[in-house]
N, C-alpha and C. Protein backbone atom coordinates (compact mmCIF):
# COMPACT_ATOMS: atom_id res chain seq x y z
N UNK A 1 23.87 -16.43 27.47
CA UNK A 1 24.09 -17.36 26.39
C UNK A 1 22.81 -17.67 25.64
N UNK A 2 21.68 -17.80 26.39
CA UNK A 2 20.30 -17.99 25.76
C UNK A 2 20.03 -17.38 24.49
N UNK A 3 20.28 -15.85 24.75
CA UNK A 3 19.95 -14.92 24.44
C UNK A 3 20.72 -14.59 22.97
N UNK A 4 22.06 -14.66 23.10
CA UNK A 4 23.21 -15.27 21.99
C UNK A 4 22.30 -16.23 20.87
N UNK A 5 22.00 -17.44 21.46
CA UNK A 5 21.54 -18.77 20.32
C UNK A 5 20.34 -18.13 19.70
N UNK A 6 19.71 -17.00 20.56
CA UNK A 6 17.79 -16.90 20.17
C UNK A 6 18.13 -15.85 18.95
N UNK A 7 19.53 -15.02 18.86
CA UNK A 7 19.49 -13.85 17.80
C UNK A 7 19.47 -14.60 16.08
N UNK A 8 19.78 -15.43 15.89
CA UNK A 8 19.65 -15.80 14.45
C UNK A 8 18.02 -16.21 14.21
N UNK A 9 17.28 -16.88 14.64
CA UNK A 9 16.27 -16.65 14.56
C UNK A 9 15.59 -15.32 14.13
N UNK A 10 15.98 -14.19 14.91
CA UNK A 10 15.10 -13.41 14.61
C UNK A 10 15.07 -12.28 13.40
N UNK A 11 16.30 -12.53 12.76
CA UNK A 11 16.90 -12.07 11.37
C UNK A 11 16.03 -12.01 10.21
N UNK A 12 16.04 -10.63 9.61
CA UNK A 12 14.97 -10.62 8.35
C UNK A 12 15.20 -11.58 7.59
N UNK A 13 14.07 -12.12 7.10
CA UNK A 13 14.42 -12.60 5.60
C UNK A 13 14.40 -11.86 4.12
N UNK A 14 14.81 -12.15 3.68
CA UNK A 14 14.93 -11.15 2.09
C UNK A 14 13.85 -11.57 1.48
N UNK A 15 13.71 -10.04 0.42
CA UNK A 15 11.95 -10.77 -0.38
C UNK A 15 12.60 -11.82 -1.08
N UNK A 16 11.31 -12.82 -1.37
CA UNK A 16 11.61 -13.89 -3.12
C UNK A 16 11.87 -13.17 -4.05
N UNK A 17 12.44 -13.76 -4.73
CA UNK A 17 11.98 -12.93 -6.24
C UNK A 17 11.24 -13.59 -7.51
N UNK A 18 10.85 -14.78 -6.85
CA UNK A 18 9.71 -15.42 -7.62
C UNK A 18 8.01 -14.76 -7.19
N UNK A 19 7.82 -15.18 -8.53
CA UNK A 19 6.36 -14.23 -9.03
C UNK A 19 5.27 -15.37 -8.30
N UNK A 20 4.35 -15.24 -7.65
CA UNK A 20 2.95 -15.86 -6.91
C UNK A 20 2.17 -15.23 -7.73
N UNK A 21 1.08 -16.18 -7.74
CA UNK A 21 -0.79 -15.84 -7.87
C UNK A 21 -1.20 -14.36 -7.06
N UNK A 22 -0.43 -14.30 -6.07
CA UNK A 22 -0.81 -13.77 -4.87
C UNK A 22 -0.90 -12.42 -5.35
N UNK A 23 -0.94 -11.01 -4.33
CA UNK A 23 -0.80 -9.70 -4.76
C UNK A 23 0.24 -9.38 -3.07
N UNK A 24 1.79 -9.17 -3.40
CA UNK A 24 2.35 -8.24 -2.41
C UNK A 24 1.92 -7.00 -1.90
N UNK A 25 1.30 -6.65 -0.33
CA UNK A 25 1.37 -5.46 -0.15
C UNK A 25 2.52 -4.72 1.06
N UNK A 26 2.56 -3.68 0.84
CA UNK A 26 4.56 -3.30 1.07
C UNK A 26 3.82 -2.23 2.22
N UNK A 27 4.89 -2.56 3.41
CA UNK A 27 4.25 -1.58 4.63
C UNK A 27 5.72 -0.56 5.06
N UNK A 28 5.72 0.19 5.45
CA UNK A 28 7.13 0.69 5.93
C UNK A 28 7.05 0.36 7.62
N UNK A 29 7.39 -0.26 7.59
CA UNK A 29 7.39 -0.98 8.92
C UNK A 29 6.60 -2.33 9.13
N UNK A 30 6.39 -2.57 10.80
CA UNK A 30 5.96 -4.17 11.30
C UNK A 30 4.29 -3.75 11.46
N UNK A 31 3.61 -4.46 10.30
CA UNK A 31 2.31 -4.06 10.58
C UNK A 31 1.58 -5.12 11.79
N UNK A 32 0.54 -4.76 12.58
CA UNK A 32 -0.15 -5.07 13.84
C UNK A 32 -1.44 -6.09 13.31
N UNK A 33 -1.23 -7.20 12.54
CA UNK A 33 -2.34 -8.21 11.56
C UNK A 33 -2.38 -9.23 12.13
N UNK A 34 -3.11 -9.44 13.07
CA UNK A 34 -3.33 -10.85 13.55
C UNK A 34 -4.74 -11.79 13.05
N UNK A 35 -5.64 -11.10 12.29
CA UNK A 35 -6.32 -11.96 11.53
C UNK A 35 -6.43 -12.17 10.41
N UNK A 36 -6.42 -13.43 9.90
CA UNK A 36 -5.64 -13.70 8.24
C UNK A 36 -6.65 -13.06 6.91
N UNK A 37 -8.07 -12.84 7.41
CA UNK A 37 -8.66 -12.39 6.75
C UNK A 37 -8.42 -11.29 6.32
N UNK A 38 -9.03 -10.85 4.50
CA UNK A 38 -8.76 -9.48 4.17
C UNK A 38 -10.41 -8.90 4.17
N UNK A 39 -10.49 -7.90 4.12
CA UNK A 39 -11.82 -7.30 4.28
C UNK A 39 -11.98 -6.17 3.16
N UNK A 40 -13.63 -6.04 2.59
CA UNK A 40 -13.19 -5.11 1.14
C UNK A 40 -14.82 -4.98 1.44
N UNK A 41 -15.37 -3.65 1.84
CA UNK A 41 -16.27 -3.13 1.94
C UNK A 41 -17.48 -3.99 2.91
N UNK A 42 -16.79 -4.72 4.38
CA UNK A 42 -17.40 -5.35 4.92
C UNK A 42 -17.18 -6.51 5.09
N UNK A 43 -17.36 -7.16 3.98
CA UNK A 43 -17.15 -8.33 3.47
C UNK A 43 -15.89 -8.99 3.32
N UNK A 44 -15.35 -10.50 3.76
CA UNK A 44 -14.27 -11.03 3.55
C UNK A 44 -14.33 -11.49 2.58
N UNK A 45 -12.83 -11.31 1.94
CA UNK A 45 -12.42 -11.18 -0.01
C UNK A 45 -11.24 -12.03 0.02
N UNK A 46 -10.30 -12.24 0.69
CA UNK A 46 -9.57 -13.11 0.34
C UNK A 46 -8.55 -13.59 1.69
N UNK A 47 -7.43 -14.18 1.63
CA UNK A 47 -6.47 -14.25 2.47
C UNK A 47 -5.46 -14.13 2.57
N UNK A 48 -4.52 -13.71 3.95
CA UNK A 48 -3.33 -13.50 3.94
C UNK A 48 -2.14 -14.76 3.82
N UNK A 49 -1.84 -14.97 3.10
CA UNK A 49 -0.54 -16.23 2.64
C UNK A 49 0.70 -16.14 3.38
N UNK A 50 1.16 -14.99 3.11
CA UNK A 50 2.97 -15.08 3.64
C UNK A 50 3.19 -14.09 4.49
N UNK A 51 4.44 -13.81 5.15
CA UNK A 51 4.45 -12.81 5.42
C UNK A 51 6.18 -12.26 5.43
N UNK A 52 6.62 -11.53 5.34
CA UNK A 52 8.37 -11.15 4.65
C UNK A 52 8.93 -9.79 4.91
N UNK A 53 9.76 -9.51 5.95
CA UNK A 53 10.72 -8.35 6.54
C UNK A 53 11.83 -8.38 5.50
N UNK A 54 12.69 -7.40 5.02
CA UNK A 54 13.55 -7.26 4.78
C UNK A 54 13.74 -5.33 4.89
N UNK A 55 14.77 -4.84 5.54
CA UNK A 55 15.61 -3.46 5.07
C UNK A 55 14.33 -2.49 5.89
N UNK A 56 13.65 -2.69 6.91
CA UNK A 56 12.67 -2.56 7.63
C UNK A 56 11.17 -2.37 7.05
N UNK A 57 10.83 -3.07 5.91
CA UNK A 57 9.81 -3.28 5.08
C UNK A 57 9.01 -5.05 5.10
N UNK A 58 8.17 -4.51 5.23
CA UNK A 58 7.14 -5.46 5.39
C UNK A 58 6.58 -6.30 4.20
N UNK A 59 6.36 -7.14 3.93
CA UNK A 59 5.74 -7.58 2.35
C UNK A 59 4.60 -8.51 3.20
N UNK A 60 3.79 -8.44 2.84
CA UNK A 60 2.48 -9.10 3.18
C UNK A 60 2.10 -9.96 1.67
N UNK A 61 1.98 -10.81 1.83
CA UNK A 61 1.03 -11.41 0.51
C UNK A 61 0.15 -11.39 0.39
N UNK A 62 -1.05 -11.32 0.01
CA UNK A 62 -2.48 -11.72 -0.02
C UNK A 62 -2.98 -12.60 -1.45
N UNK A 63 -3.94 -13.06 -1.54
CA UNK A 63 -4.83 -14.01 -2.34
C UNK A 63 -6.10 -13.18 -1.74
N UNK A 64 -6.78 -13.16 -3.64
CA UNK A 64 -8.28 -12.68 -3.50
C UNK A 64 -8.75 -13.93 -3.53
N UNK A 65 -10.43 -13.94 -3.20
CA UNK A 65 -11.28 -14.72 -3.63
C UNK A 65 -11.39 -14.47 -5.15
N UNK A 66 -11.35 -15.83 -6.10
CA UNK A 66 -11.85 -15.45 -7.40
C UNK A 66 -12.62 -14.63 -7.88
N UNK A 67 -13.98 -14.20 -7.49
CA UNK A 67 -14.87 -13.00 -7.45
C UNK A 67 -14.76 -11.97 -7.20
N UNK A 68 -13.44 -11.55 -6.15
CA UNK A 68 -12.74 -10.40 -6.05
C UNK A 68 -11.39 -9.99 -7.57
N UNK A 69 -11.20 -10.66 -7.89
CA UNK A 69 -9.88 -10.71 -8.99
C UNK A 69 -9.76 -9.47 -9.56
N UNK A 70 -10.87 -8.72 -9.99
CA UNK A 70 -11.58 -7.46 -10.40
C UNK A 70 -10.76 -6.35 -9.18
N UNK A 71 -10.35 -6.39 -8.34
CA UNK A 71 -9.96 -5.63 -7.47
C UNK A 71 -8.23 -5.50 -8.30
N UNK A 72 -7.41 -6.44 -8.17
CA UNK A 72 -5.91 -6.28 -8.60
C UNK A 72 -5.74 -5.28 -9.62
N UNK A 73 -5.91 -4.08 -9.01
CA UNK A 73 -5.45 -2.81 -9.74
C UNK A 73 -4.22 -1.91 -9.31
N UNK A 74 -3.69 -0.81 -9.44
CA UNK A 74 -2.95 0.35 -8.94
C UNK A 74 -3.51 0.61 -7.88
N UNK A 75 -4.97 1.18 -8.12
CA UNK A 75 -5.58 2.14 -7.41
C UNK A 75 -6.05 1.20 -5.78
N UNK A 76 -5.69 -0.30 -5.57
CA UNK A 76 -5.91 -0.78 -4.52
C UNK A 76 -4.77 -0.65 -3.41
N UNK A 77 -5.46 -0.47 -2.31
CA UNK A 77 -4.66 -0.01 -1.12
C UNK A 77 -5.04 -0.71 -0.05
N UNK A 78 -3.68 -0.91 1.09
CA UNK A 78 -4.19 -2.18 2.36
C UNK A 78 -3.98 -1.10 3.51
N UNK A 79 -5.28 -1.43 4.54
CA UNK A 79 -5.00 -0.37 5.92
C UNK A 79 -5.34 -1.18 6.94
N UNK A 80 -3.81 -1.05 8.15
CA UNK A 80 -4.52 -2.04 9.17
C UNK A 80 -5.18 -1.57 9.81
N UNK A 81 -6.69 -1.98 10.27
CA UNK A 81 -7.59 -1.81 11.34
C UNK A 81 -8.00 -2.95 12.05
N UNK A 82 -7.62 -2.53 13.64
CA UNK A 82 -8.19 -3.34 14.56
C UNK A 82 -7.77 -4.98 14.38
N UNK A 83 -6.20 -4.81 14.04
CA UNK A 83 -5.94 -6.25 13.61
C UNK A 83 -6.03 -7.15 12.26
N UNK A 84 -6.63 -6.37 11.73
CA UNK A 84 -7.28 -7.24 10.00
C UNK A 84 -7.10 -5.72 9.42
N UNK A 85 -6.69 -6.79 8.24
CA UNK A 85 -6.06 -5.51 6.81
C UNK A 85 -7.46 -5.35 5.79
N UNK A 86 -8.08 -4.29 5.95
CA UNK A 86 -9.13 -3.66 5.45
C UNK A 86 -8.13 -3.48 3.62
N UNK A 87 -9.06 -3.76 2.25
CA UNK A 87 -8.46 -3.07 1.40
C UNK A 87 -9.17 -1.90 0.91
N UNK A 88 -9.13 -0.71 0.71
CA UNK A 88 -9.58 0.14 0.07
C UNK A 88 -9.29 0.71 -1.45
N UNK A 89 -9.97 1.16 -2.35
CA UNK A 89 -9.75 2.06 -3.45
C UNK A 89 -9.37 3.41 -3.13
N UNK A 90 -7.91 3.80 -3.56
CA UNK A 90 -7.88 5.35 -3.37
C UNK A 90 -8.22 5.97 -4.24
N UNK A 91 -8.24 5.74 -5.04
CA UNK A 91 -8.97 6.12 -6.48
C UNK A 91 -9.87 6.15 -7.61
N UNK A 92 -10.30 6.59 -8.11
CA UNK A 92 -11.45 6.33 -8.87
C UNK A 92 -10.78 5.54 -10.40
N UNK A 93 -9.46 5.28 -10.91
CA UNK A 93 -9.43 4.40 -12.08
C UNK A 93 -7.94 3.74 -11.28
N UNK A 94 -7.94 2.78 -12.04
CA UNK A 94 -6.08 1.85 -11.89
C UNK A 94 -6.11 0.82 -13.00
N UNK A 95 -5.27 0.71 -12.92
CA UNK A 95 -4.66 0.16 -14.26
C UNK A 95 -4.66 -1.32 -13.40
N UNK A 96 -5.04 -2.52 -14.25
CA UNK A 96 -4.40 -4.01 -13.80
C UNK A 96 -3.47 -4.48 -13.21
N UNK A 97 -2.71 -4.82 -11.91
CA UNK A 97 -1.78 -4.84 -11.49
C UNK A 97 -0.92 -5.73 -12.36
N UNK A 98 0.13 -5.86 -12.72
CA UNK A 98 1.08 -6.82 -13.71
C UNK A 98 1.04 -7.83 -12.49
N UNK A 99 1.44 -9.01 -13.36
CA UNK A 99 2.04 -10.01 -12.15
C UNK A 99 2.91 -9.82 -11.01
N UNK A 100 2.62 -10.28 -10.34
CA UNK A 100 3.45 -9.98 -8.90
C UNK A 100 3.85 -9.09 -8.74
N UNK A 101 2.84 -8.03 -8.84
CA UNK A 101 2.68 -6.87 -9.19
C UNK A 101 2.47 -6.20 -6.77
N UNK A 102 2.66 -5.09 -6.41
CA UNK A 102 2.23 -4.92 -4.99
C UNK A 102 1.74 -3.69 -5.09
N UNK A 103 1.28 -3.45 -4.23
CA UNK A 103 -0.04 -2.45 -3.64
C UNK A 103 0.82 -1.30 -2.53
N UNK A 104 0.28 -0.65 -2.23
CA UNK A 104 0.90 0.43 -0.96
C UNK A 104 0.15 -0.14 0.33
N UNK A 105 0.31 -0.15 1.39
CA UNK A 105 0.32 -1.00 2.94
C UNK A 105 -0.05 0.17 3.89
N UNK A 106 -0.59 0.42 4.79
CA UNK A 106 -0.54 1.39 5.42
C UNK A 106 -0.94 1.03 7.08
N UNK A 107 0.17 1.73 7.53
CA UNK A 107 -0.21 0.75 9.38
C UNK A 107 -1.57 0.97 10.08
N UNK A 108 -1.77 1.97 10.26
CA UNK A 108 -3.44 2.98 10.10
C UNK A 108 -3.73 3.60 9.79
N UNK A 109 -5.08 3.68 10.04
CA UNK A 109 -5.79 5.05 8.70
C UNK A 109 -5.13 6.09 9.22
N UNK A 110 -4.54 6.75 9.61
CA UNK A 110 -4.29 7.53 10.06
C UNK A 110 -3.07 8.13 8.94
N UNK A 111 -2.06 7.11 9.07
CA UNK A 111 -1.38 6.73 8.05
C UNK A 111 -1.54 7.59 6.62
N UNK A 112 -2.93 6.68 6.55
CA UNK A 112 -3.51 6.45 5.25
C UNK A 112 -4.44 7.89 4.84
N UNK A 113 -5.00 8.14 5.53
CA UNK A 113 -5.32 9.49 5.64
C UNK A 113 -4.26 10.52 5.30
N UNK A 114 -3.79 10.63 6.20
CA UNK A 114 -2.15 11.31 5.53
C UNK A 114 -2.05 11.39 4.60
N UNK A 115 -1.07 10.37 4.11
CA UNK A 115 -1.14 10.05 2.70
C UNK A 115 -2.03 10.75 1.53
N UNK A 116 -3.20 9.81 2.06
CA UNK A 116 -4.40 11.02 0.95
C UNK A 116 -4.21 12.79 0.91
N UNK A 117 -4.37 12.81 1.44
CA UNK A 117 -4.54 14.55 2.07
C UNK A 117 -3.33 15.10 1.35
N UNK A 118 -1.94 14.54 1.57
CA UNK A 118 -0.60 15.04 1.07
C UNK A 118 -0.98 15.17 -0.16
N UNK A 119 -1.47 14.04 -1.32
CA UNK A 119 -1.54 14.12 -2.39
C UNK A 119 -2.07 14.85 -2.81
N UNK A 120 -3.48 15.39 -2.30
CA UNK A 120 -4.83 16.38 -2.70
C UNK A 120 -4.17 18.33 -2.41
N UNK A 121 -3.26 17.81 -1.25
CA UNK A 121 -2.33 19.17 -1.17
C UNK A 121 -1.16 19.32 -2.95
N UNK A 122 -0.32 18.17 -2.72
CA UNK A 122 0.42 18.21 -3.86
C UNK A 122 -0.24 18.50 -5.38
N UNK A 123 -1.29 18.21 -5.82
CA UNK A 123 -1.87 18.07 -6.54
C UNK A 123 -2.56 19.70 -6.96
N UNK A 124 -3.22 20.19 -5.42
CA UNK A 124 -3.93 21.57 -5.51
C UNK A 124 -2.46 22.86 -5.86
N UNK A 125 -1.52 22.46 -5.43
CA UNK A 125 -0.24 23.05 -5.64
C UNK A 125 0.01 23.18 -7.10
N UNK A 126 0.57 21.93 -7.45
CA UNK A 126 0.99 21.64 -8.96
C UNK A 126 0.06 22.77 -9.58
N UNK A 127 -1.97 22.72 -9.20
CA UNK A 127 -2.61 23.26 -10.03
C UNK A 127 -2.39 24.97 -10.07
N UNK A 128 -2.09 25.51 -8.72
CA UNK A 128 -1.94 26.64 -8.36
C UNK A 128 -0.81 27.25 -9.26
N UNK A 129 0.52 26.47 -9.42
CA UNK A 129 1.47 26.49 -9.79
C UNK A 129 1.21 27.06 -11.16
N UNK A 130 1.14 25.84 -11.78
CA UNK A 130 0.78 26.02 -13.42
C UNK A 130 -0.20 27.68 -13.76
N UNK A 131 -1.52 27.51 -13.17
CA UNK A 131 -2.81 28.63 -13.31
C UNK A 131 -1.50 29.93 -12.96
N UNK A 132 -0.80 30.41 -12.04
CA UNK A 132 -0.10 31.20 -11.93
C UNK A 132 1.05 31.99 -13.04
N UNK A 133 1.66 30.47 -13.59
CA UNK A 133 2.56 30.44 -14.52
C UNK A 133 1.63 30.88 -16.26
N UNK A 134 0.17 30.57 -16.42
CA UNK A 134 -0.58 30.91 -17.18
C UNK A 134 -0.80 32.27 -17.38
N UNK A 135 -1.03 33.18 -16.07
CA UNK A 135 -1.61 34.15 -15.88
C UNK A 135 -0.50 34.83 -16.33
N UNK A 136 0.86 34.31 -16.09
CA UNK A 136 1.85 35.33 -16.04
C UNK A 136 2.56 35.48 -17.27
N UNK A 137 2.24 34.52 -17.91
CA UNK A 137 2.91 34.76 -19.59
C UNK A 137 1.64 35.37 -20.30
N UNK A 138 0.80 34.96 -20.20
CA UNK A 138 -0.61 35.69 -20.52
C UNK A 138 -0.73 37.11 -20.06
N UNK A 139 0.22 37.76 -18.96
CA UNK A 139 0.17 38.99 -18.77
C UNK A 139 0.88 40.03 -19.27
N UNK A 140 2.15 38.85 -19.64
CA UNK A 140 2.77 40.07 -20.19
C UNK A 140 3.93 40.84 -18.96
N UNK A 141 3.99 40.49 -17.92
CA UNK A 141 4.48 41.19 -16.84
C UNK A 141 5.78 40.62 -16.04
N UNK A 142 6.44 41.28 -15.65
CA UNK A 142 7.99 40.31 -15.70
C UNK A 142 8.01 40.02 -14.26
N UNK A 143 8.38 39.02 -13.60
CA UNK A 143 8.78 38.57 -12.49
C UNK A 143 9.41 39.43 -11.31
């Protein structure tokens, strides 16, 4: 019977759909964050606010420090290490995040690594692809 009363409790909640100050970052799964601090090249940058399951997705909130604000781009990314959500740049440009705008989440680098690597594969492909498709109308030579 205990066990019966304890199951509503433990039921996702659905995201808000009201807009925060904050910046959502979205994990595919239950990320491992037990310290509220965020970390951005060493240094602590802001904090973790909320936290929100729904459809087995994670929404993390965060708040920068004002001096960080400069960070809320595309190109920012969250990785858990060792308990605290490290943020990194995957990229070299991003666009301003819109309001209540979220980021990509990643459980570990490992993860996150992945991730990278897939893209730099997808990417060397696409290029292979195209240079191929160049050569071959440029050759003159039929399939």
């Amino acid at each position: 019977m205990v066990l019966i009363a304890g199951l509503p409790s433990c039921s996702e909640r659905p995201f808000r759909n009201k807009t925060t100050s904050g910046v959502g970052v979205l994990f595919d799964g239950e990320p491992q964050v037990f310290d509220s601090s965020l970390v951005f090249m060493g240094a602590a940058v802001g904090q973790i606010v909320s936290r929100e399951r729904g459809n087995g997705v994670t929404r993390i909130s965060i708040v920068l420090d004002d001096q960080y604000d400069n960070l809320k781009k595309t190109n920012l990314t969250a990785v858990v290490k060792n308990g605290r959500l490290h943020l990194k740049v995957i990229s070299g440009y991003g666009d301003p995040l819109p309001p209540g705008g979220c980021i990509n989440g990643f459980l570990n680098t490992t993860s996150y690594r992945l991730f990278r690597f897939s893209h730099v594969i997808d990417n060397i492909n696409a290029s292979a692809d195209r240079r191929v498709q160049r050569l071959l109308a440029r050759s003159g030579l039929a399939r």
